[in-house]
C-alpha atoms as a PDB file:
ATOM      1  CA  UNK A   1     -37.476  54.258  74.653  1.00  0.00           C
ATOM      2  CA  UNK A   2     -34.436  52.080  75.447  1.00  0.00           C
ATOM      3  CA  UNK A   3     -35.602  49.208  77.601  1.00  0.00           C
ATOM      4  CA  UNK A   4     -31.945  49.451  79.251  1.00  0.00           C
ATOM      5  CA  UNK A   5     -32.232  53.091  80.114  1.00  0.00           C
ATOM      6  CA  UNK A   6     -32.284  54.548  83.411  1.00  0.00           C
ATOM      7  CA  UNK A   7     -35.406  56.352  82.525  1.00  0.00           C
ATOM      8  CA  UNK A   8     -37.339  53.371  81.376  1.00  0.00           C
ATOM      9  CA  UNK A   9     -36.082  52.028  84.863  1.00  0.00           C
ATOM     10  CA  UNK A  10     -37.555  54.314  86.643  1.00  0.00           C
ATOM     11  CA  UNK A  11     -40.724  54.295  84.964  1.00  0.00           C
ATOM     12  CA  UNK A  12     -40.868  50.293  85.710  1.00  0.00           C
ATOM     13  CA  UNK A  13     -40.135  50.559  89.360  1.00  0.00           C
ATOM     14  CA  UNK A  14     -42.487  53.625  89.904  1.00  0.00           C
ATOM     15  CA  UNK A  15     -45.347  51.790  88.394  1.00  0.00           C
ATOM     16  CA  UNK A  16     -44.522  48.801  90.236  1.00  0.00           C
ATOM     17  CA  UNK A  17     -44.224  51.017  93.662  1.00  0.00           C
ATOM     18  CA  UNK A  18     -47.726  52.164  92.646  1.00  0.00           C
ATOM     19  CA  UNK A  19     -46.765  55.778  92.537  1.00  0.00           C
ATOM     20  CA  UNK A  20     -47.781  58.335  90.093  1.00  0.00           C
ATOM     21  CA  UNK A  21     -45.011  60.721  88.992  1.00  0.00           C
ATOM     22  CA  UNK A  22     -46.276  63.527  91.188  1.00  0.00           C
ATOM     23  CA  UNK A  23     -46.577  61.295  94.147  1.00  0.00           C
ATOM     24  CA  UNK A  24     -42.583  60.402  92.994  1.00  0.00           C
ATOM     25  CA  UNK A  25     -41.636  64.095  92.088  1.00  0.00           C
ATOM     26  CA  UNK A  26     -43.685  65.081  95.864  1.00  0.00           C
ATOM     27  CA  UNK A  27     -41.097  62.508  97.602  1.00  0.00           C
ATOM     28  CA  UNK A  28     -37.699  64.173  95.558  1.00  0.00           C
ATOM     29  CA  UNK A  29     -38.858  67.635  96.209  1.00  0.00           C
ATOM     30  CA  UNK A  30     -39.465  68.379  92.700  1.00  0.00           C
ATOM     31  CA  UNK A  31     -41.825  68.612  89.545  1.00  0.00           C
ATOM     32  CA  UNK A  32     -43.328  65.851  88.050  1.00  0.00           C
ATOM     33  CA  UNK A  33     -42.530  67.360  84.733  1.00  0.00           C
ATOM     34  CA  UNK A  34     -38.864  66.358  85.843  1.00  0.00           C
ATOM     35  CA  UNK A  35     -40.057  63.160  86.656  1.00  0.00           C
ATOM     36  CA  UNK A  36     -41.412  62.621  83.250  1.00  0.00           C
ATOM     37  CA  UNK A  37     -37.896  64.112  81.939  1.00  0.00           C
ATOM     38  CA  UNK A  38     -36.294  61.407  83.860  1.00  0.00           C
ATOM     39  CA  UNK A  39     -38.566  58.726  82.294  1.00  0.00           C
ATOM     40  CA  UNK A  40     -38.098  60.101  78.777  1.00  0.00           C
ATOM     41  CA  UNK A  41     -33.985  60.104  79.040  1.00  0.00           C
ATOM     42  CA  UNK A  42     -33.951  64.238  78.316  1.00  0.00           C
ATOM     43  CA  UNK A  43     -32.745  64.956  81.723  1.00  0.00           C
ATOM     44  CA  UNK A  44     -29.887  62.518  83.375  1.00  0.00           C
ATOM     45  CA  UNK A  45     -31.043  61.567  87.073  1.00  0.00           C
ATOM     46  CA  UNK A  46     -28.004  60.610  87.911  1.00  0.00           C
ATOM     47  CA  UNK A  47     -27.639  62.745  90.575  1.00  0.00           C
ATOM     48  CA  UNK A  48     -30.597  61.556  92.446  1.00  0.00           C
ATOM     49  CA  UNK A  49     -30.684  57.631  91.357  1.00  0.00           C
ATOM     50  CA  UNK A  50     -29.910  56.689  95.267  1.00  0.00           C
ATOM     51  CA  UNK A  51     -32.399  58.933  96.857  1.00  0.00           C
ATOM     52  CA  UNK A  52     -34.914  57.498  93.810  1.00  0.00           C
ATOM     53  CA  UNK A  53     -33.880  53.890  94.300  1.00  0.00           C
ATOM     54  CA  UNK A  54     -34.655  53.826  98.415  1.00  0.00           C
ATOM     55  CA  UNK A  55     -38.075  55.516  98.054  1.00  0.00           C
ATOM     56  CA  UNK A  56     -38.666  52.904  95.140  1.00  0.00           C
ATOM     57  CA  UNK A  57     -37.385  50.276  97.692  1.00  0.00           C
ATOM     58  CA  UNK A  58     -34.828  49.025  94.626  1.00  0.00           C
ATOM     59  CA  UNK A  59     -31.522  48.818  94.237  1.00  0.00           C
ATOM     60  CA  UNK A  60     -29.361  52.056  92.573  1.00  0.00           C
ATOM     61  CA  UNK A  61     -27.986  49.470  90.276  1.00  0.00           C
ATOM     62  CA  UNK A  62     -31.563  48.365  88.897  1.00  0.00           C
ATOM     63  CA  UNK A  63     -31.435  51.546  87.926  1.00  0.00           C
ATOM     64  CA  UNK A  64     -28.619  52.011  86.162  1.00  0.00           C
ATOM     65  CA  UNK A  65     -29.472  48.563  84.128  1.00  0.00           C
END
């Protein structure tokens, strides 16, 4: 996995929020199977990287890398 990826981002600040991907995916209103698409770069979150970065409490450009 790129370590500058959006996905590995996500993973880092999840993990650091202490949330699972189902507690994450609960919060979005969607799967955690999306969540782990996120994390693996095969779907683009792109559309939801605000609404990810304020319940992960980081910045939308942490994100991005």
């Amino acid at each position: 996995m790129d370590k500058n990826s959006i996905g590995h981002n996500i993973r880092i600040a999840r993990t650091v929020a202490g949330l699972s991907q189902r507690e994450l995916a609960d919060k979005l209103g969607i799967t955690w199977e999306m969540i782990s698409r996120y994390e693996t770069n095969k779907v683009s979150p792109l559309g939801r990287v605000i609404k990810i970065a304020k319940i992960l409490n980081v910045p939308a450009t942490f994100l991005l890398g």
